[in-house]
N, C-alpha and C. Protein backbone atom coordinates (compact mmCIF):
# COMPACT_ATOMS: atom_id res chain seq x y z
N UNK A 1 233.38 15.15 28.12
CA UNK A 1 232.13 15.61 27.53
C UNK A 1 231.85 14.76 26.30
N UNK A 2 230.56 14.08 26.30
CA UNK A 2 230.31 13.27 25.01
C UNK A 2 229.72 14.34 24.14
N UNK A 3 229.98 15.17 23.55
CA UNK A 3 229.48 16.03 22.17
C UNK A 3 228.58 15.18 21.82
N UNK A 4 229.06 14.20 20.99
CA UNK A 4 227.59 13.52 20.05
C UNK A 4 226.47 12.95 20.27
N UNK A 5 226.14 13.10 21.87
CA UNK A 5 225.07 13.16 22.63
C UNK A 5 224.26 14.27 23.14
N UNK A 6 225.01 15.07 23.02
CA UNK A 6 224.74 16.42 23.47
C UNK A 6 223.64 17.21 22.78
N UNK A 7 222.51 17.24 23.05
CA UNK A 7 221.51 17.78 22.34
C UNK A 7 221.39 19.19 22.05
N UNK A 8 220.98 19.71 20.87
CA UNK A 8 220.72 21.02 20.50
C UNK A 8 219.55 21.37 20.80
N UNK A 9 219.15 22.57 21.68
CA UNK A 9 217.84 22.68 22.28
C UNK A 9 216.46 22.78 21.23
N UNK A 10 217.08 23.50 19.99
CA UNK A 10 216.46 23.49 19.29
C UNK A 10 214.90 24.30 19.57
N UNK A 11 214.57 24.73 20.50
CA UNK A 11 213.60 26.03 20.58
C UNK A 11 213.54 27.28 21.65
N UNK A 12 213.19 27.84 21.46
CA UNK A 12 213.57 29.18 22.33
C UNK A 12 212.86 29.22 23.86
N UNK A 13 214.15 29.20 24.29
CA UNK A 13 213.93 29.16 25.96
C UNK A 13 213.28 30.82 26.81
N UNK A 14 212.97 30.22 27.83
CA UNK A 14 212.10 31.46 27.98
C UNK A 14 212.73 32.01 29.14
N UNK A 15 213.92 32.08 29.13
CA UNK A 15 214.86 32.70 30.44
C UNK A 15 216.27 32.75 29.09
N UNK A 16 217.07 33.53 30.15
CA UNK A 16 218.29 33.90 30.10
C UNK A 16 219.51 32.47 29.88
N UNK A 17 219.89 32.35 28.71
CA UNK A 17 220.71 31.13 28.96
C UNK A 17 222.27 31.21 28.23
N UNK A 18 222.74 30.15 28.47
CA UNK A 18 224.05 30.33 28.09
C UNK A 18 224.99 28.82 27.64
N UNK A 19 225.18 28.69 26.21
CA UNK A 19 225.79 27.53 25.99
C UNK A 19 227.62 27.51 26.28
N UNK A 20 227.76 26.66 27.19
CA UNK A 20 229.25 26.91 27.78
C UNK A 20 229.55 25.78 27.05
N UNK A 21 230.68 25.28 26.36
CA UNK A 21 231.54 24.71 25.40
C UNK A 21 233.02 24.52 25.96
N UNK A 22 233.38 23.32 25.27
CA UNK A 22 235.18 23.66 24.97
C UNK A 22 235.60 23.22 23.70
N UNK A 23 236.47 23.51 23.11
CA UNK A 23 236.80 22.95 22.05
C UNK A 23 237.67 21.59 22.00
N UNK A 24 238.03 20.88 23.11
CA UNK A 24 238.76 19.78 23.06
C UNK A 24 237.13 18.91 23.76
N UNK A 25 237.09 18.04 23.40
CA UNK A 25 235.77 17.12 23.37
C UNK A 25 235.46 16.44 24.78
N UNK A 26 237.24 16.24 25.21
CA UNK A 26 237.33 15.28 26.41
C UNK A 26 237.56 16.28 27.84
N UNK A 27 238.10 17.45 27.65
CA UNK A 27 238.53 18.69 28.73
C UNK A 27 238.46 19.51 29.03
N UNK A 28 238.21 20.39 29.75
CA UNK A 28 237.92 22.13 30.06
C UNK A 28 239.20 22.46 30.16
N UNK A 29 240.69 21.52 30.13
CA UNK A 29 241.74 22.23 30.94
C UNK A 29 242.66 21.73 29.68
N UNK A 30 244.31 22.12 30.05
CA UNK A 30 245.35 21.52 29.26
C UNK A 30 245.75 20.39 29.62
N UNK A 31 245.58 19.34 28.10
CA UNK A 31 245.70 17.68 28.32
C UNK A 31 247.12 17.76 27.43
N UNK A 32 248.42 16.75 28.07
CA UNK A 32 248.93 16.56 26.83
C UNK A 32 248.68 15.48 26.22
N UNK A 33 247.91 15.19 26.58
CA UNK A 33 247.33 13.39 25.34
C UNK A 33 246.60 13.80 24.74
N UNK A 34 246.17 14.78 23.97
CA UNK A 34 245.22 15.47 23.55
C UNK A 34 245.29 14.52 21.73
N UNK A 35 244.16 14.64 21.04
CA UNK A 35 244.41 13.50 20.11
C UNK A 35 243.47 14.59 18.70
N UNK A 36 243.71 14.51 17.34
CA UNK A 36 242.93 15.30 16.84
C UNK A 36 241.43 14.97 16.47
N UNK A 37 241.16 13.85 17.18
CA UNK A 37 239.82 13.48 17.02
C UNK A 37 238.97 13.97 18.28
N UNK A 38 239.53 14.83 19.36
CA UNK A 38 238.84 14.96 20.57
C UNK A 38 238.45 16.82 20.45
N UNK A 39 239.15 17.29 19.40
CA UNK A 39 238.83 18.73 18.65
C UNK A 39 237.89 18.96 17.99
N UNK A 40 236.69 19.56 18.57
CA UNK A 40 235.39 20.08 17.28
C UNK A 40 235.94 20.78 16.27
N UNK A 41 235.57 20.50 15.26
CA UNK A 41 235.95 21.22 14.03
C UNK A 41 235.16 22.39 13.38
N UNK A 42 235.22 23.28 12.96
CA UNK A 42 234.95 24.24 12.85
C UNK A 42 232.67 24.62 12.36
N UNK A 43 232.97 23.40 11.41
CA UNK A 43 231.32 23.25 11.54
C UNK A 43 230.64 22.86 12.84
N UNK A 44 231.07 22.17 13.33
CA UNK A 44 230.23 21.84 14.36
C UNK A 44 230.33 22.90 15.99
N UNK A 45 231.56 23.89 15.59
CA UNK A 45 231.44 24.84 16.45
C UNK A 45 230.10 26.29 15.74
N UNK A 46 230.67 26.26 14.77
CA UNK A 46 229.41 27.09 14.03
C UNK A 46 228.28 26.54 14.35
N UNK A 47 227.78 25.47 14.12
CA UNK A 47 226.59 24.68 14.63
C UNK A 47 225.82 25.05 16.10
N UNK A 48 227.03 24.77 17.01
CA UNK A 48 226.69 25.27 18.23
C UNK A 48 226.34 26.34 18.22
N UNK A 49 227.04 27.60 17.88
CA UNK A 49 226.86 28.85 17.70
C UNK A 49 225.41 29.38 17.32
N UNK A 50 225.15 29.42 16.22
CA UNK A 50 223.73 29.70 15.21
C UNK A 50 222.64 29.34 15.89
N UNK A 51 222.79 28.03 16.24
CA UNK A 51 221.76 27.38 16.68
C UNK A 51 221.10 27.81 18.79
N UNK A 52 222.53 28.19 18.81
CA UNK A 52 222.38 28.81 20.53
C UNK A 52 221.38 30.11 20.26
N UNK A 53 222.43 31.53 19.51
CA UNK A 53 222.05 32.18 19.03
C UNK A 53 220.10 31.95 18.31
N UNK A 54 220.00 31.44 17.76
CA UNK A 54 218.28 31.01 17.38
C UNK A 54 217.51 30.60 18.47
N UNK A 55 218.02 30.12 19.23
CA UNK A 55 217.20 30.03 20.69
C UNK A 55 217.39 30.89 21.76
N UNK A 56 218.03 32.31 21.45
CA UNK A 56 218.24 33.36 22.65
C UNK A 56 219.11 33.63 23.68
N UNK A 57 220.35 31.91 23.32
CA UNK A 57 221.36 32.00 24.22
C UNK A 57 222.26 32.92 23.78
N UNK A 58 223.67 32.80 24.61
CA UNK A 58 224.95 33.16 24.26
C UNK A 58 225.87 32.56 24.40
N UNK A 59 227.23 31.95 23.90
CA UNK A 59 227.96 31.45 23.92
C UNK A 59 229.09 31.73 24.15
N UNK A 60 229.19 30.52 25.40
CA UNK A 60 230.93 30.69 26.20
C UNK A 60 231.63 29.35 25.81
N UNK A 61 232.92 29.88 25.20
CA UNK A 61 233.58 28.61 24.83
C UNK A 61 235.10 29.13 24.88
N UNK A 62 235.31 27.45 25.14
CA UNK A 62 236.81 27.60 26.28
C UNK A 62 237.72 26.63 25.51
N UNK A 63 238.73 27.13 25.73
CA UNK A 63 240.00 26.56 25.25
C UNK A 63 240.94 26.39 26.51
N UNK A 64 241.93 25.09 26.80
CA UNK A 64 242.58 25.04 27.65
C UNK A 64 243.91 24.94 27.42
N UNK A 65 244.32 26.46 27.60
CA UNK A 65 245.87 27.26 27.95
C UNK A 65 246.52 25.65 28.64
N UNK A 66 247.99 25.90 28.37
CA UNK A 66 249.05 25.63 29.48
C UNK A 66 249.73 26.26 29.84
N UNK A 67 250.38 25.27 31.36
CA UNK A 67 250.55 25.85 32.38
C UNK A 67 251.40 27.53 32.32
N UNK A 68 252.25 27.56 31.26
CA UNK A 68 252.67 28.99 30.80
C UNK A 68 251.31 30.10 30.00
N UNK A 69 249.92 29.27 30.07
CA UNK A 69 249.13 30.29 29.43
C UNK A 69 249.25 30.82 27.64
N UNK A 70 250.09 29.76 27.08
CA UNK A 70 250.23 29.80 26.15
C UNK A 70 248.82 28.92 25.63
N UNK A 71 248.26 29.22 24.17
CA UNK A 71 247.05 28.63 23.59
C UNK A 71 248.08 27.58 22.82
N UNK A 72 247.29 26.49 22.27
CA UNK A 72 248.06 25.38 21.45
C UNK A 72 247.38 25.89 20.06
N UNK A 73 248.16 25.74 19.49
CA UNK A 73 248.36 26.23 17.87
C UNK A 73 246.84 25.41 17.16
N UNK A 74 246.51 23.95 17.68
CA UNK A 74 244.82 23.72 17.24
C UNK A 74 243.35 24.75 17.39
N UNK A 75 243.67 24.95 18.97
CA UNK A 75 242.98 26.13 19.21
C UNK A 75 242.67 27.14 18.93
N UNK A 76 244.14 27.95 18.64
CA UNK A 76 244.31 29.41 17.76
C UNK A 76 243.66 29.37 16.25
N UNK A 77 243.87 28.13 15.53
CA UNK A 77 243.26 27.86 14.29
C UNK A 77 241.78 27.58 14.52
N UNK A 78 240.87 27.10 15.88
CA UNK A 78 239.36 26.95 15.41
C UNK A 78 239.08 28.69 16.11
N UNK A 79 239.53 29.24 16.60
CA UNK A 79 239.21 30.60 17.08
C UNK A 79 239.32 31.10 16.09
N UNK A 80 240.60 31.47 15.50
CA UNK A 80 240.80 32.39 14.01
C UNK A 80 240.24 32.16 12.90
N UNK A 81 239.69 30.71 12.95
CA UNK A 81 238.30 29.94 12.08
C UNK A 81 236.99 30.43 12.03
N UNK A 82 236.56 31.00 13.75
CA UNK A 82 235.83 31.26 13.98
C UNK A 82 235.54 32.75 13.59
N UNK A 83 236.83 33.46 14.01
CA UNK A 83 236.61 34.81 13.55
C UNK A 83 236.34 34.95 12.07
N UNK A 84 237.40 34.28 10.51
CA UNK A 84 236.79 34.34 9.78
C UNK A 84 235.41 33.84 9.50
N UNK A 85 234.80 33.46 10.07
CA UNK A 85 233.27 33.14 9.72
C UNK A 85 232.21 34.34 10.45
N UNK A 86 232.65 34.69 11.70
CA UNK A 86 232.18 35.96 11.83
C UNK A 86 232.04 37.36 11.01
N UNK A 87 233.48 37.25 9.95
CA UNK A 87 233.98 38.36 9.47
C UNK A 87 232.65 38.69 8.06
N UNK A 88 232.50 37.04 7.71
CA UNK A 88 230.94 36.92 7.03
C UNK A 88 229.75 37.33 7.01
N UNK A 89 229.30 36.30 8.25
CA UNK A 89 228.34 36.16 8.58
C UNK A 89 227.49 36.90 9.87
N UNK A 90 228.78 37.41 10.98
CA UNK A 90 228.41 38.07 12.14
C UNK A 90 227.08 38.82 11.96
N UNK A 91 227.09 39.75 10.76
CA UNK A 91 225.39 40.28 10.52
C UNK A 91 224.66 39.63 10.88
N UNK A 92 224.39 38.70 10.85
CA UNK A 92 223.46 37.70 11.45
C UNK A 92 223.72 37.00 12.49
N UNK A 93 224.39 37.48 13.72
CA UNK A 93 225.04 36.38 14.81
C UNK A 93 224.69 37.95 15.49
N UNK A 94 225.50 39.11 15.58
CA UNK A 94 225.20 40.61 16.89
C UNK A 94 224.38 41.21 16.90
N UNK A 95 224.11 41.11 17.64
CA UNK A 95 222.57 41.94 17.98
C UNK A 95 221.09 41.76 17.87
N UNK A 96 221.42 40.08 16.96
CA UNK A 96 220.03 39.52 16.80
C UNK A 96 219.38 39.18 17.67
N UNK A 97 217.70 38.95 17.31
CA UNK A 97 216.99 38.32 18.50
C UNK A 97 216.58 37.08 17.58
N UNK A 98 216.08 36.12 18.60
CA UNK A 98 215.13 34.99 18.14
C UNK A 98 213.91 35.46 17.17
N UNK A 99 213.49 34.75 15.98
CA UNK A 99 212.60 35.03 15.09
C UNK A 99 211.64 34.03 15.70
N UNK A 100 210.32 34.46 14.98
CA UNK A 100 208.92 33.58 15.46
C UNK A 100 209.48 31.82 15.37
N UNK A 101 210.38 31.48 14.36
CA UNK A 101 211.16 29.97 14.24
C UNK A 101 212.30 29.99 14.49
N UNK A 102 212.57 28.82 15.07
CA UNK A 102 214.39 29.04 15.37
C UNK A 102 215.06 28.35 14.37
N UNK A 103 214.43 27.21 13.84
CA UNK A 103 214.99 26.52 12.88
C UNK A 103 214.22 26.24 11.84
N UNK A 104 214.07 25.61 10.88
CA UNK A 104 213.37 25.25 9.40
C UNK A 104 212.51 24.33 9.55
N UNK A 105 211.51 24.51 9.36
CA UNK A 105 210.58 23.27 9.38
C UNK A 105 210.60 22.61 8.24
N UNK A 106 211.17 22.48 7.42
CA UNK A 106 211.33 21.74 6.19
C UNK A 106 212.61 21.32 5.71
N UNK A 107 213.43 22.22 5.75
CA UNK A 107 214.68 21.79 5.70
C UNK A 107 215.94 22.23 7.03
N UNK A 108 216.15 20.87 7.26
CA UNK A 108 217.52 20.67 8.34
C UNK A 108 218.40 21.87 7.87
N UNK A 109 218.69 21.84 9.12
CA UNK A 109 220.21 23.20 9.27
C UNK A 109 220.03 24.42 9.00
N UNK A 110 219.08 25.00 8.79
CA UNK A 110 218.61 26.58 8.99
C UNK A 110 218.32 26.94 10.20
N UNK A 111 218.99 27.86 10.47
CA UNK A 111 218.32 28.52 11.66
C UNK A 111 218.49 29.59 11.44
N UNK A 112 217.06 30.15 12.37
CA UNK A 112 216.78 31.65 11.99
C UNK A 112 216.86 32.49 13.01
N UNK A 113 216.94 33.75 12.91
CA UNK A 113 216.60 34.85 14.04
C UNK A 113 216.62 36.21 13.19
N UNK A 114 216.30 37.33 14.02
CA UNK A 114 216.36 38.54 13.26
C UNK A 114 216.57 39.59 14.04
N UNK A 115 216.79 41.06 13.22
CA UNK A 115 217.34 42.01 13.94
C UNK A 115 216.99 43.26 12.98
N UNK A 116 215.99 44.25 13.35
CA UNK A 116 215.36 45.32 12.75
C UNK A 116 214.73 45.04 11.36
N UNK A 117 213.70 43.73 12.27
CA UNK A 117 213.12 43.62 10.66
C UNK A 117 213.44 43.11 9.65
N UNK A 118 214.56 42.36 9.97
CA UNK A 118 215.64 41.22 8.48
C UNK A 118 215.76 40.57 9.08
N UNK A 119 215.18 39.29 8.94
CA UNK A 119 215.13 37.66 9.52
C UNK A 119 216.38 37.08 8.53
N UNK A 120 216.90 36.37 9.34
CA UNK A 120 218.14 35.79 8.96
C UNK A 120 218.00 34.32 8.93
N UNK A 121 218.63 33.41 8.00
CA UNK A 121 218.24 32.24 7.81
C UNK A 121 219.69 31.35 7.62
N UNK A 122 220.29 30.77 8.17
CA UNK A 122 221.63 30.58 8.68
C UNK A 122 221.74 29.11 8.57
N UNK A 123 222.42 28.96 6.91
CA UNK A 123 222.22 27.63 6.30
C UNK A 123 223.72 26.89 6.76
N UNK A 124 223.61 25.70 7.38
CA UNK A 124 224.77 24.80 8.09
C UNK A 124 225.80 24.37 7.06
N UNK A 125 224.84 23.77 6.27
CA UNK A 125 225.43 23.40 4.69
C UNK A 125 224.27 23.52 3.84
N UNK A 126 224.39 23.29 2.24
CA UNK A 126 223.71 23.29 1.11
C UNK A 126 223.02 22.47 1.47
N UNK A 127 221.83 22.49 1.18
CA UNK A 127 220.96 21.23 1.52
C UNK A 127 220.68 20.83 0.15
N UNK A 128 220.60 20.85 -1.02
CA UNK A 128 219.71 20.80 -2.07
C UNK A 128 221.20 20.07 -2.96
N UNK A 129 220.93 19.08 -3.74
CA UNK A 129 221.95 18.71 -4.88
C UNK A 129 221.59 19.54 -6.09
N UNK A 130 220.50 20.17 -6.13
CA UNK A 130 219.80 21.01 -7.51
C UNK A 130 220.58 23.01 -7.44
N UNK A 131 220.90 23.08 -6.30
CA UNK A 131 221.56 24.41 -5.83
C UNK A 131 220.11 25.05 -5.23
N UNK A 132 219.06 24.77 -5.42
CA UNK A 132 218.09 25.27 -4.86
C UNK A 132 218.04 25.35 -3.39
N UNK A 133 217.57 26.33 -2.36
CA UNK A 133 217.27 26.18 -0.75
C UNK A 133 215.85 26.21 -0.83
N UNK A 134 215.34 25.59 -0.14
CA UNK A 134 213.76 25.57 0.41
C UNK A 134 213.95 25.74 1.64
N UNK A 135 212.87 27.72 1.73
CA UNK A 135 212.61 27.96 2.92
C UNK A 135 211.16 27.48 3.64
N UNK A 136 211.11 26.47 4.56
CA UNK A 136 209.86 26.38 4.88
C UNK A 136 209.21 27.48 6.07
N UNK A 137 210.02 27.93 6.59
CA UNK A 137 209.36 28.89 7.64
C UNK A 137 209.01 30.26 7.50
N UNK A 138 209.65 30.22 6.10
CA UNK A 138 209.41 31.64 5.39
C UNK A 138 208.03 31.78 4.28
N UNK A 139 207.03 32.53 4.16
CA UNK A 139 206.47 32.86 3.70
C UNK A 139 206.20 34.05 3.41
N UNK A 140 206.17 34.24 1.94
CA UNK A 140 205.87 35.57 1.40
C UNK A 140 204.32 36.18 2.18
N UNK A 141 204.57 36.55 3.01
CA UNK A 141 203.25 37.17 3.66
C UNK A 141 202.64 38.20 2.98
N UNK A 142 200.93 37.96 3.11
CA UNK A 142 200.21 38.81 2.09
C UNK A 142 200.57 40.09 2.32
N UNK A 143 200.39 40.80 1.00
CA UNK A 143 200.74 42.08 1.18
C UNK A 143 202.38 42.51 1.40
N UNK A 144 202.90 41.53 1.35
CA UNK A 144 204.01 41.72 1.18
C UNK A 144 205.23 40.95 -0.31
N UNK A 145 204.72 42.04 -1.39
CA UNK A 145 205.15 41.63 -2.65
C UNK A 145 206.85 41.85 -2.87
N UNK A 146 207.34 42.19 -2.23
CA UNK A 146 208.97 42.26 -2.12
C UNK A 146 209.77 41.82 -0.88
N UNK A 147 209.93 40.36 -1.91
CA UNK A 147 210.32 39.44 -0.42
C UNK A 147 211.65 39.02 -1.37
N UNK A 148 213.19 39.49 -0.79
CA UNK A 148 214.70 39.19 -1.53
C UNK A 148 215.28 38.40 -0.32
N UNK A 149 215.86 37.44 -1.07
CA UNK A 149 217.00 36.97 -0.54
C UNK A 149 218.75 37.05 -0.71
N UNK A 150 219.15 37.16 0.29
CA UNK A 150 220.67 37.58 -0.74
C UNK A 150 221.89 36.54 0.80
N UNK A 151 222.77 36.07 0.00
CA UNK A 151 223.57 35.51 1.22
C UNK A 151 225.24 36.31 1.43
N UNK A 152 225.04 36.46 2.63
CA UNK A 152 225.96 37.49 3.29
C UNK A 152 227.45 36.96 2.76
N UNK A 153 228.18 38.00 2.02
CA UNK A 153 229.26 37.62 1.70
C UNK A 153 229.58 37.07 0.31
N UNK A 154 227.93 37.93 -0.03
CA UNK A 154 228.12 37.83 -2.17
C UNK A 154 227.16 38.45 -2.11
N UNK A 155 227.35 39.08 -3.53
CA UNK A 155 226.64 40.06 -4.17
C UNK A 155 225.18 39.79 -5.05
N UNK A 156 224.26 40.05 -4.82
CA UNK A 156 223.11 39.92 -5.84
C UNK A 156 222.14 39.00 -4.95
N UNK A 157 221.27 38.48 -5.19
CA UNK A 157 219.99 37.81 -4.82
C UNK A 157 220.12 36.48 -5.54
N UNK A 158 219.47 35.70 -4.57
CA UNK A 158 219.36 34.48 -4.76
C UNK A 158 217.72 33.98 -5.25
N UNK A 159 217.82 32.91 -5.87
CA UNK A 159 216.78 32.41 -6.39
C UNK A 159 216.98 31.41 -5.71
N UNK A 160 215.32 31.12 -4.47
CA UNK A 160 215.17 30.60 -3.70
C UNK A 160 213.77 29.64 -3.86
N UNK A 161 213.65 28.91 -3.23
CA UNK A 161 211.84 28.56 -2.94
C UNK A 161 211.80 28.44 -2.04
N UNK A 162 210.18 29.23 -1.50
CA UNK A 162 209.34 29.45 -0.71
C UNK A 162 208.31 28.46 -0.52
N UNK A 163 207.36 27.75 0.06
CA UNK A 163 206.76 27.04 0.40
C UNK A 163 205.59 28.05 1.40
């Protein structure tokens, strides 16, 4: 599997879909030539994730056991990687749906979706050297004078810009 060709759909499909993955780059199965450059690393499995999730999929991703069904100790670390980032952020990964945008029209690596009315905005990395985020898909809509931001996994509100 060439990963770094592999395109992110990047808008919301209008059927039922499903991003199937593995975490070794080159195999669905157990390799022992396995090398640590052929392992997605934990951002770029999040990546996949968020970004499936923002377009309405779901995600199946595979790790390949050997022949005793034992997991290799790389694996167990991007899964248990994965779970701590769930343990975060999951509020924004179960039960969401796709928002009117899937991703940021202004700034790379947001992606959005929502779930009872709280749109979620699901930053890849910092984009800003100033600490500032610019949301472009977000607008304080009229009539709507209490618009907070707060990021999952700290306390208090963020000072953001809106566009």
């Amino acid at each position: 599997m060439d990963f770094e060709n592999l395109p992110l759909l990047g808008v919301l499909q209008p059927h039922k879909w499903e991003n199937c993955l593995t975490i070794d780059r080159q195999s669905w199965g157990f390799r022992r030539n396995l090398k640590m450059e052929d392992i997605l690393t934990i951002e770029e499995l999040v990546e996949q994730l968020v970004s499936t999730v923002s377009c309405g999929g779901n995600v199946l991703l595979n790790v390949g056991p050997a022949h005793d069904g034992t997991i290799r100790p790389i694996f167990q670390e991007r899964l248990l990687q994965m779970g701590e980032w769930l343990k975060i952020n999951g509020e924004a990964i179960y039960g969401t749906k796709p928002w009117i945008y899937q991703n940021d029209t202004l700034t790379p690596g947001i992606w959005y979706n929502e779930k009872n009315g709280v749109v979620y905005g699901t930053l890849l990395k910092w984009p800003s050297k100033d600490g500032a985020v610019t949301f472009g898909a977000i607008k304080n809509q009229e009539g709507n004078s209490e618009l907070s931001v707060r990021m999952l996994g700290s306390e208090g509100e963020l000072h953001v810009r809106m566009i």
